[in-house]
Protein backbone atom coordinates (compact mmCIF):
# COMPACT_ATOMS: atom_id res chain seq x y z
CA UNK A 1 0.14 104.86 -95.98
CA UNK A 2 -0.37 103.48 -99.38
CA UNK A 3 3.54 102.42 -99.35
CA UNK A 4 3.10 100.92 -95.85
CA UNK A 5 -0.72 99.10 -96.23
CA UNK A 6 0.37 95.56 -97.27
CA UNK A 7 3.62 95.73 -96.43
CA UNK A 8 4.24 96.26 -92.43
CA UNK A 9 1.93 95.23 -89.44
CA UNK A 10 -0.05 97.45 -87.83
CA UNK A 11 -0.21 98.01 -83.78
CA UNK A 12 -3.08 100.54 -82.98
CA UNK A 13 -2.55 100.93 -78.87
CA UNK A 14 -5.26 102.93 -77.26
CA UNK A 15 -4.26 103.82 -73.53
CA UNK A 16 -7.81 104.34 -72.45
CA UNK A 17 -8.14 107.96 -70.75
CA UNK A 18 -4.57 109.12 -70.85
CA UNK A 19 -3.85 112.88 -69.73
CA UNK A 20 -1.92 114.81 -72.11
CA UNK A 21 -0.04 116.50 -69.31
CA UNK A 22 0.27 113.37 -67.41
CA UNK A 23 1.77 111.61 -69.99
CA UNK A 24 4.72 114.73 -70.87
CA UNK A 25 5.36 114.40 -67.27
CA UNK A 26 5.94 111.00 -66.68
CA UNK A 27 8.07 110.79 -69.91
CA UNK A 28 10.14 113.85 -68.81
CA UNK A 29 10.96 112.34 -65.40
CA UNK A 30 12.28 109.00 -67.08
CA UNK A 31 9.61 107.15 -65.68
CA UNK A 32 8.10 105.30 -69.20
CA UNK A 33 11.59 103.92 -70.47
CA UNK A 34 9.77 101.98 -72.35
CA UNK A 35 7.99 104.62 -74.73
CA UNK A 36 10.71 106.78 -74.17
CA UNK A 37 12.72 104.35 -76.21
CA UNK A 38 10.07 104.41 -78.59
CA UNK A 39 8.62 107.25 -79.52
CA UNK A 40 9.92 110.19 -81.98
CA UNK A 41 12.55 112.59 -80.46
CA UNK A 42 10.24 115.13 -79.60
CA UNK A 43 7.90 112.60 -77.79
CA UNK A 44 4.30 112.82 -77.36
CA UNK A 45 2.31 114.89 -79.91
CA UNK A 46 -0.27 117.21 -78.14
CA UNK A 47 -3.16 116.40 -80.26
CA UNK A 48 -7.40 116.51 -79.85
CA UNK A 49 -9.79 113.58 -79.54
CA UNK A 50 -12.85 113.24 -81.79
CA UNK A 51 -14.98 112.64 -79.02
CA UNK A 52 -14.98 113.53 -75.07
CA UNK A 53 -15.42 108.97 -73.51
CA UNK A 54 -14.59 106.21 -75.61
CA UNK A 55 -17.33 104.91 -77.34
CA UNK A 56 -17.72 108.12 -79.40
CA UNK A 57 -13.58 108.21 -80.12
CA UNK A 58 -12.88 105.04 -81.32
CA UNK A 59 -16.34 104.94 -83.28
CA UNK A 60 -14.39 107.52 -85.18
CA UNK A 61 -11.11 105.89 -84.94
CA UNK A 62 -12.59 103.01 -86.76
CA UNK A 63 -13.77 105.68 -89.60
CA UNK A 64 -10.25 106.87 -90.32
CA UNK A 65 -10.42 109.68 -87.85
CA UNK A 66 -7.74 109.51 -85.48
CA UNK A 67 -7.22 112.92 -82.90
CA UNK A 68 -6.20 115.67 -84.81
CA UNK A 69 -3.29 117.92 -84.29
CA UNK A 70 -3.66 120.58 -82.16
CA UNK A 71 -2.67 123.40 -84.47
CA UNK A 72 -4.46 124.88 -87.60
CA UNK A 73 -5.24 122.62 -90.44
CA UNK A 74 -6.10 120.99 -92.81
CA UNK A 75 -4.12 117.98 -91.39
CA UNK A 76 -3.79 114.78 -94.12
CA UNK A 77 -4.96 111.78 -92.27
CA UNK A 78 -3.08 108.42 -92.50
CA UNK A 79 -6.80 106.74 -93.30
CA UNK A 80 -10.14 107.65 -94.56
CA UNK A 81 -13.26 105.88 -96.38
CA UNK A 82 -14.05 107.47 -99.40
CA UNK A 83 -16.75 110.54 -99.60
CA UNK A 84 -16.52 113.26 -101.50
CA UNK A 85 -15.28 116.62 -100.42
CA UNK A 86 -13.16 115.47 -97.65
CA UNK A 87 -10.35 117.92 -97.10
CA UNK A 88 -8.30 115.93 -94.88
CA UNK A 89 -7.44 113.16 -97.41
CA UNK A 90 -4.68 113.69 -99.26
CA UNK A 91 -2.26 111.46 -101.55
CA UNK A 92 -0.74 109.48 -99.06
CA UNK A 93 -4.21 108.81 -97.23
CA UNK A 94 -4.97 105.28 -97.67
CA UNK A 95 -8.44 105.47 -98.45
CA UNK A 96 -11.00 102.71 -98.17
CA UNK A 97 -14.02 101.59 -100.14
CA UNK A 98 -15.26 100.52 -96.76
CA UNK A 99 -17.36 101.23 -93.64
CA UNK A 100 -14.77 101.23 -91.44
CA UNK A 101 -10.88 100.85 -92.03
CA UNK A 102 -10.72 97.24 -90.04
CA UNK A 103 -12.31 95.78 -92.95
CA UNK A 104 -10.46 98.05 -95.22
CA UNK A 105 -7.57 96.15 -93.65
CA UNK A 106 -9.17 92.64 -93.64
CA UNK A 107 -10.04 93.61 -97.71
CA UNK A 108 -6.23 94.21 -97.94
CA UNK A 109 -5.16 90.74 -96.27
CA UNK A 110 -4.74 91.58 -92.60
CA UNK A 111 -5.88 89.81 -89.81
CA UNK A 112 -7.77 92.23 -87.65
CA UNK A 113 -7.48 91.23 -83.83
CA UNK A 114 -9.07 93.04 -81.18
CA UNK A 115 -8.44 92.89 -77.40
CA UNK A 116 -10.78 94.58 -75.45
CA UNK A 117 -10.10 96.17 -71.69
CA UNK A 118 -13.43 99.11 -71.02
CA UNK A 119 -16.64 98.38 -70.60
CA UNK A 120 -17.23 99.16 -74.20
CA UNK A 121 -15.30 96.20 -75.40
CA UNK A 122 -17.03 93.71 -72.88
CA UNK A 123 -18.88 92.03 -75.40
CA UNK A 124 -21.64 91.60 -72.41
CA UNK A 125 -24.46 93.27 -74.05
CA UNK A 126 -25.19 94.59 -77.29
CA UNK A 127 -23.91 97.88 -77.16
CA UNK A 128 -20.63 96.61 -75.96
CA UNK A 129 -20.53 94.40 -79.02
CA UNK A 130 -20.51 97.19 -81.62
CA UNK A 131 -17.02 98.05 -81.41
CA UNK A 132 -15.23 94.14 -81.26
CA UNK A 133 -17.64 92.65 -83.99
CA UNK A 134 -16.04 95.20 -86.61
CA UNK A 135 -12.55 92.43 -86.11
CA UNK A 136 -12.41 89.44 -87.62
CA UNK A 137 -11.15 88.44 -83.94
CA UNK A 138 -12.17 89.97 -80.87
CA UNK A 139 -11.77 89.31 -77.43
CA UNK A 140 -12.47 90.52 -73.73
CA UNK A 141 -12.09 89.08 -70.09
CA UNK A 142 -12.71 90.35 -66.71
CA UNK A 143 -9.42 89.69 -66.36
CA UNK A 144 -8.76 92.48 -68.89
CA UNK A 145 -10.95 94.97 -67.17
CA UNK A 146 -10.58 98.14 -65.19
CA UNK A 147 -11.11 96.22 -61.84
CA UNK A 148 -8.22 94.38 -62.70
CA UNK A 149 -4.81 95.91 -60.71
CA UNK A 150 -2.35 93.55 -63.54
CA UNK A 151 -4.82 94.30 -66.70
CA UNK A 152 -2.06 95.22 -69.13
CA UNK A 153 0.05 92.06 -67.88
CA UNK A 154 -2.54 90.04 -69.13
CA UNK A 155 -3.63 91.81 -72.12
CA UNK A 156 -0.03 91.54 -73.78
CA UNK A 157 0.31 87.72 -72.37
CA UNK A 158 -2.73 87.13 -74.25
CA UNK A 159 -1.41 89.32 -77.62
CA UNK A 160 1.60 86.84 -77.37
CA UNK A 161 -0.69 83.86 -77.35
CA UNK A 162 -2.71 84.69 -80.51
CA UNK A 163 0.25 86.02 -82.30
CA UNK A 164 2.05 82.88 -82.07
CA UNK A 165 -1.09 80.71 -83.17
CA UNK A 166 -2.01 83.12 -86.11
CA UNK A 167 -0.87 82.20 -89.72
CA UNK A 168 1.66 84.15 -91.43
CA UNK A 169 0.05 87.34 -92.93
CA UNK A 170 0.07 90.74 -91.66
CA UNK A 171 -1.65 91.59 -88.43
CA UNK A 172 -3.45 94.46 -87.66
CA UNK A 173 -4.24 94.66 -83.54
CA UNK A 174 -5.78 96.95 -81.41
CA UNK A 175 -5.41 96.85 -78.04
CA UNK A 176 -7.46 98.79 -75.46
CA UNK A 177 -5.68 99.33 -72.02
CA UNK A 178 -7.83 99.44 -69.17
CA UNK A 179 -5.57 100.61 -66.71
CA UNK A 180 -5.30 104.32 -66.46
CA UNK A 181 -9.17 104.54 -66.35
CA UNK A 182 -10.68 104.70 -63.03
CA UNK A 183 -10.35 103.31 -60.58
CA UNK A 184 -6.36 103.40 -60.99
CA UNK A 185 -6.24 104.22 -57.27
CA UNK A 186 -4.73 100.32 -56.99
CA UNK A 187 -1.37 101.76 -58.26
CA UNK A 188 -0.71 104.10 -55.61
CA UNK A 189 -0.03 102.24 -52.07
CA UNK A 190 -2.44 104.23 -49.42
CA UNK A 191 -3.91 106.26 -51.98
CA UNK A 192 -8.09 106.13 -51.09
CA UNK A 193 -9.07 107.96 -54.72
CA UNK A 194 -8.12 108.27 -57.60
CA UNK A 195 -6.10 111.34 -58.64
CA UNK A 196 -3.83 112.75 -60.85
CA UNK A 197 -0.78 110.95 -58.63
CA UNK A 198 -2.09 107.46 -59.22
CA UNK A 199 -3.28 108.41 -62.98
CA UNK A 200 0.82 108.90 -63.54
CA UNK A 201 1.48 105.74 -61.34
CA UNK A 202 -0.75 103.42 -63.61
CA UNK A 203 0.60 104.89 -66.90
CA UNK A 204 4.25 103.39 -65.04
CA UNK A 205 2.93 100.15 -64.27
CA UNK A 206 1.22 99.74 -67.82
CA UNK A 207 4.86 100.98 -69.51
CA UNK A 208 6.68 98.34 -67.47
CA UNK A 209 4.21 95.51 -69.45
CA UNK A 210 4.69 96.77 -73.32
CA UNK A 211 8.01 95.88 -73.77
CA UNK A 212 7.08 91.97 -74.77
CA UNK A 213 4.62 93.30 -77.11
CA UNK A 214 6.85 95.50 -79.16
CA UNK A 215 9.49 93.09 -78.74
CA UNK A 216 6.96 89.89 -80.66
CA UNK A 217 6.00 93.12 -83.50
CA UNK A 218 10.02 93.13 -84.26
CA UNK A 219 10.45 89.89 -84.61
CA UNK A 220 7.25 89.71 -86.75
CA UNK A 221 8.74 92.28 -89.14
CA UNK A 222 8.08 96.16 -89.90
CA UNK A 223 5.31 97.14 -87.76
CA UNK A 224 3.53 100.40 -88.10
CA UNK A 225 2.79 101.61 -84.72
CA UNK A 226 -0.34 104.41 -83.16
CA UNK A 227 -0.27 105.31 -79.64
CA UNK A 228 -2.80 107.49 -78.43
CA UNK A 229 -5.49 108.07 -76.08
CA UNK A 230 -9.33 108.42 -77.14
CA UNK A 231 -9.75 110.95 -74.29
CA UNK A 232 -8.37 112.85 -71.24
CA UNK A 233 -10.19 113.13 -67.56
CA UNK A 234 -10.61 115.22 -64.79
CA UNK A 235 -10.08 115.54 -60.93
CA UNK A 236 -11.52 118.51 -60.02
CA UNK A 237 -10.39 120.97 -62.71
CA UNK A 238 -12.59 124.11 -62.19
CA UNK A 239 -14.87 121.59 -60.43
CA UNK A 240 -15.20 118.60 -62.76
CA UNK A 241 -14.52 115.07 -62.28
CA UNK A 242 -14.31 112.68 -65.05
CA UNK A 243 -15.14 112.91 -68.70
CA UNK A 244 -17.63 113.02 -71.29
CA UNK A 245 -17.30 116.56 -71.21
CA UNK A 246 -16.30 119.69 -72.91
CA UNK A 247 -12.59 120.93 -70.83
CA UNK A 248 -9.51 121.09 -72.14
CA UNK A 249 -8.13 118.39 -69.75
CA UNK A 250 -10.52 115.91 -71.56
CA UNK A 251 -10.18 117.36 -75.31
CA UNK A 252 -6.45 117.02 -75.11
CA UNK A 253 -4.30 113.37 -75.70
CA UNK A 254 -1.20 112.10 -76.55
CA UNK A 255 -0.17 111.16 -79.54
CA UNK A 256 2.49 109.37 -81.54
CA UNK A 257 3.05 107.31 -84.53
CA UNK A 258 5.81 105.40 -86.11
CA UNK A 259 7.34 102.84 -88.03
CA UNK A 260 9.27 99.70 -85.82
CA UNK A 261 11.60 98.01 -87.98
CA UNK A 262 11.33 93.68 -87.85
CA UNK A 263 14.40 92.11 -87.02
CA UNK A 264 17.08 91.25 -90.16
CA UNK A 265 16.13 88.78 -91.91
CA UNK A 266 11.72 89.24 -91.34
């Protein structure tokens, strides 16, 4: 990270309550060509969330702690602020003098651009105000919201639209998408709940929208790119619905990071 900070773009892409399992099995059946063309040969990294609902993930997202690799550690983390004794930085950590690695990143020239899609990102109240006012931009719409069947359409419509007003320094946006949380019944025709069917059938329908997004990134020049989720959910697993709690089905996300080289000549 201390080779790449400076020198590539960074896309930070939270898909807002993304299964684990969900995720391996639409990739396996061909049905997210999109990431499929995208992500590492071994796909998806099983990995564990910092917190069980999204408030409490990406408050530690923000602080350099992104899920953790579901295997015995110590894992070196790509960012951390500085405190002694932590034993997950390591030489290649890009640490920050900071309280929170956005304005690391605005410190180190970025522009830091948020676009919002849960409640938490609403900017409505002042809880929902905490997360976006850590970006130098931030922004939210209904339109962007979980009631919302074509969120992610408009999400990466708007993305375009700021990238091609923003001066030319490196860009660091993060983009929560709304789509998989409930109610994602909308993306299953006749489907009167959600389940774990129409949880797979919005992770298509958002996958059919990213391919503008990654596609402006290229032709912006290296990118550095983090896809995960801040948190599974559940539908009925040994009787639980939902999330903010302890089961495997919630402590479990996808995971995958990488480097997207800009066109010749960026």
């Amino acid at each position: 990270m201390n080779e790449i900070v400076g020198q590539a773009n960074i896309l930070f892409i939270t898909f807002d309550t993304l299964r684990y399992d969900v995720a391996c099995a639409e990739l396996a059946a061909g049905h997210t060509p999109c990431l499929a063309g995208l992500l590492p040969a071994q796909g998806w990294e099983r990995r564990h969330a910092p917190g069980t609902f999204t408030y409490a993930s990406h408050w530690a997202f923000f602080a350099g702690f992104l899920p953790t690799p579901a295997r015995p550690g110590p894992h070196e983390r790509l960012f951390a602020l500085g405190f002694a004794g932590s034993t997950s930085t390591g030489a290649s950590t890009r640490v920050f003098e900071t309280g929170d690695i956005v304005a690391g990143l605005a410190a180190e020239g970025y522009r830091t651009l948020c676009i919002g899609g849960v409640g938490f990102f609403k900017k409505e109240n002042p809880l929902s105000r905490v997360l976006p006012e850590l970006f130098q931009e931030s922004y939210w719409e209904p339109r962007f919201g979980v009631t919302e069947p074509d969120s992610t359409r408009h999400q990466v419509a708007f993305a375009l639209e700021r990238m091609a007003q923003l001066p030319e320094q490196k860009l660091f946006l993060f983009l929560n998408i709304s789509a998989l949380h409930q109610p994602n019944c909308c993306y299953l025709p006749g489907a009167e709940g959600d389940s774990l069917a129409s949880h797979g059938a919005a992770l298509r329908y958002v996958d059919s929208q990213l391919p503008p997004l990654f596609q402006a990134f290229q032709a912006r020049g290296d990118t550095l790119v983090i896809l995960c989720s801040d948190h599974g959910t559940t539908y009925g697993e040994d009787g639980y619905t939902g999330h903010r709690l302890a089961h495997e089905k919630v402590w479990e996300v996808p995971y995958a990071e990488f480097l997207l080289p800009g066109e010749p000549g960026q």
